[in-house]
N, C-alpha and C. Protein backbone atom coordinates (compact mmCIF):
# COMPACT_ATOMS: atom_id res chain seq x y z
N UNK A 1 141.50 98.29 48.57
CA UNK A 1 140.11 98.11 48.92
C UNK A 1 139.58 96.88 48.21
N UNK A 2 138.81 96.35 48.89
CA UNK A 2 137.66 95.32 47.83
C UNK A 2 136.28 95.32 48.32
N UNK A 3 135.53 94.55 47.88
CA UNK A 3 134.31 94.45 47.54
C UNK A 3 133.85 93.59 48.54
N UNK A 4 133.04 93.74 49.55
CA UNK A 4 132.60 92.34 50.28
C UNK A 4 131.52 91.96 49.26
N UNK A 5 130.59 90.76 50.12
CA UNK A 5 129.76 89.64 49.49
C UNK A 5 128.27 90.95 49.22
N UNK A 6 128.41 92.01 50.50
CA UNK A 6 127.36 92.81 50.30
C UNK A 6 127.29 94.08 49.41
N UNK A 7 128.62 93.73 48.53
CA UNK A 7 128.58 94.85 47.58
C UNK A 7 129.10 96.22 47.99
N UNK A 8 129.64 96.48 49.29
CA UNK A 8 130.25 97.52 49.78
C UNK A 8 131.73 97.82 50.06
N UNK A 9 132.37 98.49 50.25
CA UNK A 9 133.64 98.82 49.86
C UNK A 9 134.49 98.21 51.14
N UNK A 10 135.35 97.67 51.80
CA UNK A 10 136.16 97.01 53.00
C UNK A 10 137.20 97.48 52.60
N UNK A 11 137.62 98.07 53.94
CA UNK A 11 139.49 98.48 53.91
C UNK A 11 139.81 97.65 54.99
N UNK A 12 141.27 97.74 55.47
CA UNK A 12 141.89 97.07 56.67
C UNK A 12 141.57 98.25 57.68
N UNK A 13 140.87 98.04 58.56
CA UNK A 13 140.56 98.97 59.83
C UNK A 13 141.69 99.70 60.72
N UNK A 14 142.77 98.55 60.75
CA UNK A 14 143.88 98.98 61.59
C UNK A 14 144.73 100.08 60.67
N UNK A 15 144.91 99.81 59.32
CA UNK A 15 145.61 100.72 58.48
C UNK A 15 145.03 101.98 58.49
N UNK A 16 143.90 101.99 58.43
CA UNK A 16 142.97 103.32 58.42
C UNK A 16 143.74 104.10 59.82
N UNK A 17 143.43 103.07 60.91
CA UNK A 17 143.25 104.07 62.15
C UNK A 17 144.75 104.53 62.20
N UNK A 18 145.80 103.77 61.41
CA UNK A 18 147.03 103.99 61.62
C UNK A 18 147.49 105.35 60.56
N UNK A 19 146.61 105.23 59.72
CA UNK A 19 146.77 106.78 58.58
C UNK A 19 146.38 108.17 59.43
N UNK A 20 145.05 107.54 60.20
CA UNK A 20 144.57 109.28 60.90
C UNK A 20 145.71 109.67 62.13
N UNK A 21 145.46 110.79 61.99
CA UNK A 21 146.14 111.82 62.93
C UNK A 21 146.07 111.34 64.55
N UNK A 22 144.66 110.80 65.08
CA UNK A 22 144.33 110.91 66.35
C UNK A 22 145.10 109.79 66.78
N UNK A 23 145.02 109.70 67.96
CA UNK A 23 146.12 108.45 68.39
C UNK A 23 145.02 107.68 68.96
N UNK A 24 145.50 106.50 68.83
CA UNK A 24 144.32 104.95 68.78
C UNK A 24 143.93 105.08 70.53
N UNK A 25 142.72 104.50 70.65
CA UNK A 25 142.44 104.80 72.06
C UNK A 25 142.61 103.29 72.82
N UNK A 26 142.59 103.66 74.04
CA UNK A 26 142.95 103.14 75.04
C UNK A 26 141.68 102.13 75.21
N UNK A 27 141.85 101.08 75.16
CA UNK A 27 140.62 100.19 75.36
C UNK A 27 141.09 98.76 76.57
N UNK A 28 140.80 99.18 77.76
CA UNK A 28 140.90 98.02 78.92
C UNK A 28 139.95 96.46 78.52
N UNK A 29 140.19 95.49 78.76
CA UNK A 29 140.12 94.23 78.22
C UNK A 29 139.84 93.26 79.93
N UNK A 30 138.82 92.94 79.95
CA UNK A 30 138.85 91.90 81.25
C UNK A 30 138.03 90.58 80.26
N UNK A 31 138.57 89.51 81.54
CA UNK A 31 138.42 88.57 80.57
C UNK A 31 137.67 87.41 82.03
N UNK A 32 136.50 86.37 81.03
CA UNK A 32 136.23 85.70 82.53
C UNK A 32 136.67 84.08 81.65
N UNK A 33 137.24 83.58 82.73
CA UNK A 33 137.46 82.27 82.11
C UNK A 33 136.29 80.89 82.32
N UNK A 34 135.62 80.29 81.90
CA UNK A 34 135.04 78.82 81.13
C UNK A 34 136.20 77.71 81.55
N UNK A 35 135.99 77.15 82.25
CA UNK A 35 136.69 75.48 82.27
C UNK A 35 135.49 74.40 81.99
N UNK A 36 135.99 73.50 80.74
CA UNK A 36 134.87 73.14 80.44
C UNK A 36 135.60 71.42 80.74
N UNK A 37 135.22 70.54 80.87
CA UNK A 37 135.55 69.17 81.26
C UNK A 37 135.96 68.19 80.38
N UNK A 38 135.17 68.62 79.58
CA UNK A 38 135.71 67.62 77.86
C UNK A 38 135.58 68.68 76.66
N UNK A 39 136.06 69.83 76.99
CA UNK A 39 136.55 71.03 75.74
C UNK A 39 137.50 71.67 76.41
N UNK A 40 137.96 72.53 75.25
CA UNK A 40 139.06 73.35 75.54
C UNK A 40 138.43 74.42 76.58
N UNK A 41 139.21 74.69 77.97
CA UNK A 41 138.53 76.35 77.98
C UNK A 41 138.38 77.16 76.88
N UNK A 42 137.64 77.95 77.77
CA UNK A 42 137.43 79.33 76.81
C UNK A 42 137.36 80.77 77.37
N UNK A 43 137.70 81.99 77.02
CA UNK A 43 138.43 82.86 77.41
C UNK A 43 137.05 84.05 76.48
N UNK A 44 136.09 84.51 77.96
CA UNK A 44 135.49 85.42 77.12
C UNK A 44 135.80 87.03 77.17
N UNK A 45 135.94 87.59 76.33
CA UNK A 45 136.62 89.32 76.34
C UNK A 45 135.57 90.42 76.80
N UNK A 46 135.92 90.80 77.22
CA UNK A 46 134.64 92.17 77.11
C UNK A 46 135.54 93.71 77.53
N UNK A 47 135.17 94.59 77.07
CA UNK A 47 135.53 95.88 77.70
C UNK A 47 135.43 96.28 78.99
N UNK A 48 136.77 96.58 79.74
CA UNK A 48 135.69 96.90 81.18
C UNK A 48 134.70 98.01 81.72
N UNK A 49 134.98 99.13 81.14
CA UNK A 49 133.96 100.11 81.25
C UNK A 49 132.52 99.87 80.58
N UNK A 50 132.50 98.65 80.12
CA UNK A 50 130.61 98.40 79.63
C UNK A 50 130.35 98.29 80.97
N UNK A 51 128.54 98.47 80.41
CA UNK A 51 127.63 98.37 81.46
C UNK A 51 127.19 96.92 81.07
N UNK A 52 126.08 96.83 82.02
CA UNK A 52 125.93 95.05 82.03
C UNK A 52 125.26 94.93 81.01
N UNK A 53 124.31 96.09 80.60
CA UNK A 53 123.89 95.90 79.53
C UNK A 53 124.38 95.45 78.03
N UNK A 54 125.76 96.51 78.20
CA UNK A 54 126.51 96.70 76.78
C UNK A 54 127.34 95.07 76.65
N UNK A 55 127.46 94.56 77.79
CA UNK A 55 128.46 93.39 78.00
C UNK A 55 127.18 92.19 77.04
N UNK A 56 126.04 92.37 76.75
CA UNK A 56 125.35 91.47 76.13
C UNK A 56 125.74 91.52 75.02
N UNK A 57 126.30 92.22 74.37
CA UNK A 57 126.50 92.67 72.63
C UNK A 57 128.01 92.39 72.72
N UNK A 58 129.20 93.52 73.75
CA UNK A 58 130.78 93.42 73.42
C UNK A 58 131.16 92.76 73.87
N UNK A 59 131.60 91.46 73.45
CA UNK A 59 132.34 90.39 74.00
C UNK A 59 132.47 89.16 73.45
N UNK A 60 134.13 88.43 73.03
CA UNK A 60 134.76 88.20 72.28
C UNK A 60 135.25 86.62 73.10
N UNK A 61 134.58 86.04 72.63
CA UNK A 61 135.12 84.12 73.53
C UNK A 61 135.92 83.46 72.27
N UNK A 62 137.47 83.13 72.99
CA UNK A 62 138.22 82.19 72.27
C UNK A 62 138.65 81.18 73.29
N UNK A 63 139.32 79.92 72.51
CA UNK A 63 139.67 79.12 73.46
C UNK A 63 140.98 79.40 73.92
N UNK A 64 141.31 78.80 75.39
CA UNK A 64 142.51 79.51 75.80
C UNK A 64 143.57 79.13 74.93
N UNK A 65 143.82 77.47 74.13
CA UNK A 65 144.88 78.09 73.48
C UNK A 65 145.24 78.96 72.49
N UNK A 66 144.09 79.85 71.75
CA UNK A 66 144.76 80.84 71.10
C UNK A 66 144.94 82.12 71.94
N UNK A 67 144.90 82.31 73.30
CA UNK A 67 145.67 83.64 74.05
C UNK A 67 146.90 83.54 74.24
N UNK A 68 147.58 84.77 73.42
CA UNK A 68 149.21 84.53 74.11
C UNK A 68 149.08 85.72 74.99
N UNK A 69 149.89 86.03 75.71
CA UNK A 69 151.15 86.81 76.61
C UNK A 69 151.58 88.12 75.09
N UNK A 70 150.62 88.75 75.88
CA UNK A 70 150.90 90.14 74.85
C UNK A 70 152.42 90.64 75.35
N UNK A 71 153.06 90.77 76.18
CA UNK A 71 154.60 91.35 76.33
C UNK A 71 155.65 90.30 75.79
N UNK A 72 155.17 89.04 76.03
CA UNK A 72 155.91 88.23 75.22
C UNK A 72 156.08 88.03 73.81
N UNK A 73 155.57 88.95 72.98
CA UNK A 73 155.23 89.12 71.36
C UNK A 73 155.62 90.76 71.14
N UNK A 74 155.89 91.47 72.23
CA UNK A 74 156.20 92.61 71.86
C UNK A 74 157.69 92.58 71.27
């Protein structure tokens, strides 16, 4: 464990979920792509079961070259 900047306790999230019993859930991933003309694309994430609402808050933009090919890393 350590200490963040706000004085509260931080573990690794994935280790946690990997200690409990329940099995990690199933989370679908759609993605809309950005072609930008003089930048890198960019690759924004969202859950697909949000509502349009929830899609204002969950959603995760990187540029395409950091997406790999998740079966190709398995």
């Amino acid at each position: 464990m350590t200490r963040s900047t706000h004085g509260q306790h931080t573990t690794d999230t994935r280790a946690r979920l990997l200690e409990a019993d329940a099995p990690l859930p199933r989370i679908d991933l759609e993605h809309i792509v950005v072609h930008h003309p003089d930048q890198p694309d960019r690759w924004t994430v969202v859950p697909h079961a949000c509502s349009t609402d929830e899609r204002l808050t969950a959603w995760l933009s990187v540029d395409a070259s950091a997406v790999v090919d998740l079966e190709a890393w398995r």
